[in-house]
Protein backbone atom coordinates (compact mmCIF):
# COMPACT_ATOMS: atom_id res chain seq x y z
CA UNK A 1 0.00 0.00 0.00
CA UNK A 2 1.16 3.57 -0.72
CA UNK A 3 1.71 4.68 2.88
CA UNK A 4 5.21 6.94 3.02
CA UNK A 5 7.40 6.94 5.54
CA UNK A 6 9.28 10.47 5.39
CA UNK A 7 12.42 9.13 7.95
CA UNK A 8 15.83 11.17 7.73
CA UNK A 9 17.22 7.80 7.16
CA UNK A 10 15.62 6.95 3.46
CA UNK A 11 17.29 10.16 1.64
CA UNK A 12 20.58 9.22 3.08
CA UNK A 13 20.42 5.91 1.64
CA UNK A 14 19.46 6.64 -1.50
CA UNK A 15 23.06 8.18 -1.56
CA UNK A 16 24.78 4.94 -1.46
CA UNK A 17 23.61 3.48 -4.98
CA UNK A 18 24.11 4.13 -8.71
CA UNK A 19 21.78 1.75 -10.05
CA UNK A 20 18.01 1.53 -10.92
CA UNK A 21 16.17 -0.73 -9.04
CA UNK A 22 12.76 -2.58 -9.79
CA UNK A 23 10.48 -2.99 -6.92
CA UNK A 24 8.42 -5.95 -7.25
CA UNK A 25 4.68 -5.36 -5.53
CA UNK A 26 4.37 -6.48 -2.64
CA UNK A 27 1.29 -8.87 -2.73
CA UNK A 28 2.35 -10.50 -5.97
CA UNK A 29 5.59 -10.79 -4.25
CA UNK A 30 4.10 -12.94 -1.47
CA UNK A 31 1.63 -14.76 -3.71
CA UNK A 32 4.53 -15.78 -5.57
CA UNK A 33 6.72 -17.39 -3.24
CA UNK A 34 3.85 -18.94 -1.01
CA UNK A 35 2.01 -20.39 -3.52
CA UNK A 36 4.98 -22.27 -5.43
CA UNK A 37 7.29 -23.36 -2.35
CA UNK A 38 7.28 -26.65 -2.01
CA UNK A 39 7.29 -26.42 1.90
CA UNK A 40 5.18 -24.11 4.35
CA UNK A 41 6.23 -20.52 4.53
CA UNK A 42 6.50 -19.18 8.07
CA UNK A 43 5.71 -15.27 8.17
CA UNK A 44 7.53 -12.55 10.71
CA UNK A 45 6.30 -9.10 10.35
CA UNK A 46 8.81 -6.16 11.29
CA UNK A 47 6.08 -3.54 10.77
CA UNK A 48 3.20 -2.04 9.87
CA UNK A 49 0.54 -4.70 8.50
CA UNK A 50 -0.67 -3.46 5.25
CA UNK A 51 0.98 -6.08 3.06
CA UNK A 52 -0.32 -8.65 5.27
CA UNK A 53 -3.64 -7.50 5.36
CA UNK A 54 -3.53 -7.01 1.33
CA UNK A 55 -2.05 -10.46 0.74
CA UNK A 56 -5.01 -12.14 2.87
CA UNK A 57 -7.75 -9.73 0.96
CA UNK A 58 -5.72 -10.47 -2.86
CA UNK A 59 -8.26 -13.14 -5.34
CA UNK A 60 -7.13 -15.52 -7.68
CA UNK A 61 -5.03 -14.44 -10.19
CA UNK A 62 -2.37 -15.39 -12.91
CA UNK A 63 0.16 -16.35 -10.39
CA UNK A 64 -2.48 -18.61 -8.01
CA UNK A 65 -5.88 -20.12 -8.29
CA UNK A 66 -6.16 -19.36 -4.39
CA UNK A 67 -7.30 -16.69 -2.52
CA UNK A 68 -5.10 -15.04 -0.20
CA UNK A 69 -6.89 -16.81 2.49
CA UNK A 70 -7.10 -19.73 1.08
CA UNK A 71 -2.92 -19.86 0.98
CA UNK A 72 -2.68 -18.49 4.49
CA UNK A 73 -4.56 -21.37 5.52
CA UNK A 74 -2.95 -24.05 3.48
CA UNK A 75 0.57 -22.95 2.97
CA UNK A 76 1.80 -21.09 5.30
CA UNK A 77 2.77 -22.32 9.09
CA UNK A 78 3.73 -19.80 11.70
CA UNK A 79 2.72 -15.87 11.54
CA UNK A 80 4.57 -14.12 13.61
CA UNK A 81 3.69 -9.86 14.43
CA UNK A 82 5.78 -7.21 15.73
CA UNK A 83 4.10 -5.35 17.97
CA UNK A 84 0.89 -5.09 20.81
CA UNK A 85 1.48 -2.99 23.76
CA UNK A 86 1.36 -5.39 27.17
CA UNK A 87 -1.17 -5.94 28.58
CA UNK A 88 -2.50 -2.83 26.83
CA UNK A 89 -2.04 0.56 25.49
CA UNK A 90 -0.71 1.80 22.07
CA UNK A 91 2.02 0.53 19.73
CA UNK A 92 3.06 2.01 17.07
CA UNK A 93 2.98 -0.64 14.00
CA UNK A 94 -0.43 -0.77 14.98
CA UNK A 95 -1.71 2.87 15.48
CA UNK A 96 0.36 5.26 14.18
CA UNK A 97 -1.04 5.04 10.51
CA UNK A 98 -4.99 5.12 10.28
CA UNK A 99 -3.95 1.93 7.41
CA UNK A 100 -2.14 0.22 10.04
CA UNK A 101 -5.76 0.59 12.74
CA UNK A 102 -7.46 -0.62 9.70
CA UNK A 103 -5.33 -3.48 8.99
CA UNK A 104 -4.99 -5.14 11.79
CA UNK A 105 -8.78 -4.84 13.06
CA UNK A 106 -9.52 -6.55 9.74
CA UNK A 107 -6.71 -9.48 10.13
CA UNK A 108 -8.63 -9.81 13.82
CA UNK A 109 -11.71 -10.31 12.13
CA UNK A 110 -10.99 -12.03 8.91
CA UNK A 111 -8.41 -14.88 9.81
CA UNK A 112 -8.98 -17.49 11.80
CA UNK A 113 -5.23 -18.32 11.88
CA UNK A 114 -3.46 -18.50 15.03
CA UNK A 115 -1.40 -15.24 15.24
CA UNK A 116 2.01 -15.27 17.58
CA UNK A 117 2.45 -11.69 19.15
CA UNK A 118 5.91 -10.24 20.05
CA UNK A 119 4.95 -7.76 22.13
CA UNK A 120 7.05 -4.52 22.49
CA UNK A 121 8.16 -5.11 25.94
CA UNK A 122 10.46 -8.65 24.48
CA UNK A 123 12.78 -6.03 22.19
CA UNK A 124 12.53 -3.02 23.63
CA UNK A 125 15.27 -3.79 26.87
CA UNK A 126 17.53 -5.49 24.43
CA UNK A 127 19.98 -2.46 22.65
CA UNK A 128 21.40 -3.12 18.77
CA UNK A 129 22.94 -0.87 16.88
CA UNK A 130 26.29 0.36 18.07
CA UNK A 131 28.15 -2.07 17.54
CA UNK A 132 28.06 -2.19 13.64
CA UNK A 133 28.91 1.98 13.64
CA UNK A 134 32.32 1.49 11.86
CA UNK A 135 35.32 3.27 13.01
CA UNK A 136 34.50 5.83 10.17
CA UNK A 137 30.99 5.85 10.34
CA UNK A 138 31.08 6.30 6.40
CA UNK A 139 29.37 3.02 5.39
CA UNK A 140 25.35 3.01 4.28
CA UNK A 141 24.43 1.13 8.01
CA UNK A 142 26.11 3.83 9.86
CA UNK A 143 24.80 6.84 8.16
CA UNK A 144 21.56 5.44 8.43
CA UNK A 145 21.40 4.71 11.99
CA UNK A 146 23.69 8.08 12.79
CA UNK A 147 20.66 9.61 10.92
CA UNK A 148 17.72 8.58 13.11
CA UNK A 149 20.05 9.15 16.18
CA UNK A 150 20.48 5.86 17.08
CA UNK A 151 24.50 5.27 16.55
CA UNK A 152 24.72 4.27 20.41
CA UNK A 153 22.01 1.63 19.62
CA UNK A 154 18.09 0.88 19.51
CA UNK A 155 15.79 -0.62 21.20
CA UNK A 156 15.85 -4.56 19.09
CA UNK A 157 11.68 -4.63 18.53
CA UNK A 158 12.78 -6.56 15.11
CA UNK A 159 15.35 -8.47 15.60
CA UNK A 160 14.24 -9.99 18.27
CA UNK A 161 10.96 -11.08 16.11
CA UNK A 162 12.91 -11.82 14.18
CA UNK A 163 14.91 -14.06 16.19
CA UNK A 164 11.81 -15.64 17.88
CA UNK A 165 10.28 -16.69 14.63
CA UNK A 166 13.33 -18.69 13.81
CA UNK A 167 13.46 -20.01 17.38
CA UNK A 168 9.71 -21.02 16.64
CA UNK A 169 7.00 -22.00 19.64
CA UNK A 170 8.32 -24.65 20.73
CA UNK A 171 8.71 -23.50 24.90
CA UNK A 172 11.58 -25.66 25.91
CA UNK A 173 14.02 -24.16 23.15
CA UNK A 174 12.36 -20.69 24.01
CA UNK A 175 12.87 -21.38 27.56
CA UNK A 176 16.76 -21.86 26.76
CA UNK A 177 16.46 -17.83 25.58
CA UNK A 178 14.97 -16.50 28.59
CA UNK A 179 11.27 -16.91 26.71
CA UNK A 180 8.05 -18.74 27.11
CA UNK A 181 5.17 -18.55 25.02
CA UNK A 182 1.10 -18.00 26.14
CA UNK A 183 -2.06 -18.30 24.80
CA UNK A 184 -4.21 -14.93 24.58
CA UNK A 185 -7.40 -13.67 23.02
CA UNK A 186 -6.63 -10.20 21.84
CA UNK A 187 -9.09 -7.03 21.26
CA UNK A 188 -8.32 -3.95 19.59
CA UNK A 189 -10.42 -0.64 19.22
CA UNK A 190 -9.94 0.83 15.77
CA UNK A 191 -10.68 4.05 16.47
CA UNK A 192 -8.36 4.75 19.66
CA UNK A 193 -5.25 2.15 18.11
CA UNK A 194 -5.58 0.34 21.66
CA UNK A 195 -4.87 -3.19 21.72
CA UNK A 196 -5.68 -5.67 24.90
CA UNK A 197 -4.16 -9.12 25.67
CA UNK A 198 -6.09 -11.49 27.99
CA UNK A 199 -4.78 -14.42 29.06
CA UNK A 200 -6.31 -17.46 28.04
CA UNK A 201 -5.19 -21.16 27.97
CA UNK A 202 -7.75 -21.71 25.30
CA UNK A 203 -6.95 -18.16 23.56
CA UNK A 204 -6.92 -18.15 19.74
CA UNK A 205 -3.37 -16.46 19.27
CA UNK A 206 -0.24 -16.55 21.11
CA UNK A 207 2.41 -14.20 23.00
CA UNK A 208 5.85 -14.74 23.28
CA UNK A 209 7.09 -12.85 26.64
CA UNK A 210 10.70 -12.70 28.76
CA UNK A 211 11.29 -14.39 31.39
């Protein structure tokens, strides 16, 4: 979806390369390599949820005779999401763009899939960053995160969902991380951005926590 992001960090970038580059949309992107891998596709999201949302809404086309739906449900396994305030409150992949309210109310409502929830409290303690600032702080990675004024680090919101999603659910290799996994029903008011966690052993989606 056409939703801009005007951070410092994307002009400085564009510095670094000569060369013309085509982007490939998004959705047919992700129809693409769901629909023709010959193994389940596990999802991590490191961000606003428009292209997930969009993928699950996209119909049949050229490149699939499924719905988006359809290959959530039958080719992908484990959908992981960046973001949710704990136990509530605002975060911002999910608020800070009215798309981003919009998408994930609908992905609430609309897929039955279990959803696994890395809330903002697992990366936010854990700092990245400074240690790949090179000695003459020159290089694209550098500029970029001099730029947004994080050259002494950030707080690791995706990386660590990142990390998790390789990890996968399974508690006892979590556990060997300092993380456990719990199942929770989740609510979220579209108008205010506010999401809610409850706790529920027979909850419909899941969030990974520290211990």
């Amino acid at each position: 979806m056409d939703v801009y992001d005007t951070s410092p960090y994307w002009e400085v970038l564009t510095q670094y390369s000569d060369k013309e580059y085509t982007v490939e949309d998004a959705v047919k992107l992700w129809r693409k390599i769901i629909s023709t891998s010959e193994t389940t596709v596990d999802i991590c999201t490191t961000g606003y949820l428009m292209n997930l949302t969009e993928f699950c809404k996209s119909q049949p086309d050229e490149i699939s005779d499924k719905s988006g739906l359809e290959l959530l449900n039958t080719k992908v396994g484990d959908v992981y999401i960046t973001g949710g305030a704990w136990e509530s409150g605002l975060d911002n992949n999910f608020f800070f763009y009215e798309e981003a309210k919009q998408s994930l109310a609908w992905l609430l409502e609309n897929v039955d899939k279990e959803l696994i929830f890395v809330s903002s409290d697992v990366g936010g303690p854990v700092q990245c960053g400074k240690e790949v600032v090179q000695e003459d702080r020159s290089d694209a990675l550098s500029q970029a995160l001099i730029t947004w004024g994080t050259d002494t680090g950030r707080a690791a919101w995706d990386p660590m969902a990142t990390y998790i999603s390789i990890l996968g659910k399974d508690k006892e290799t979590l556990n060997k991380s300092n993380l456990d996994i719990m199942n929770v029903d989740m609510t979220f008011d579209g108008n205010s951005g506010v999401n809610t966690f409850i706790i529920n052993k027979q909850g419909k989606h899941k969030r990974v926590y520290r211990l």
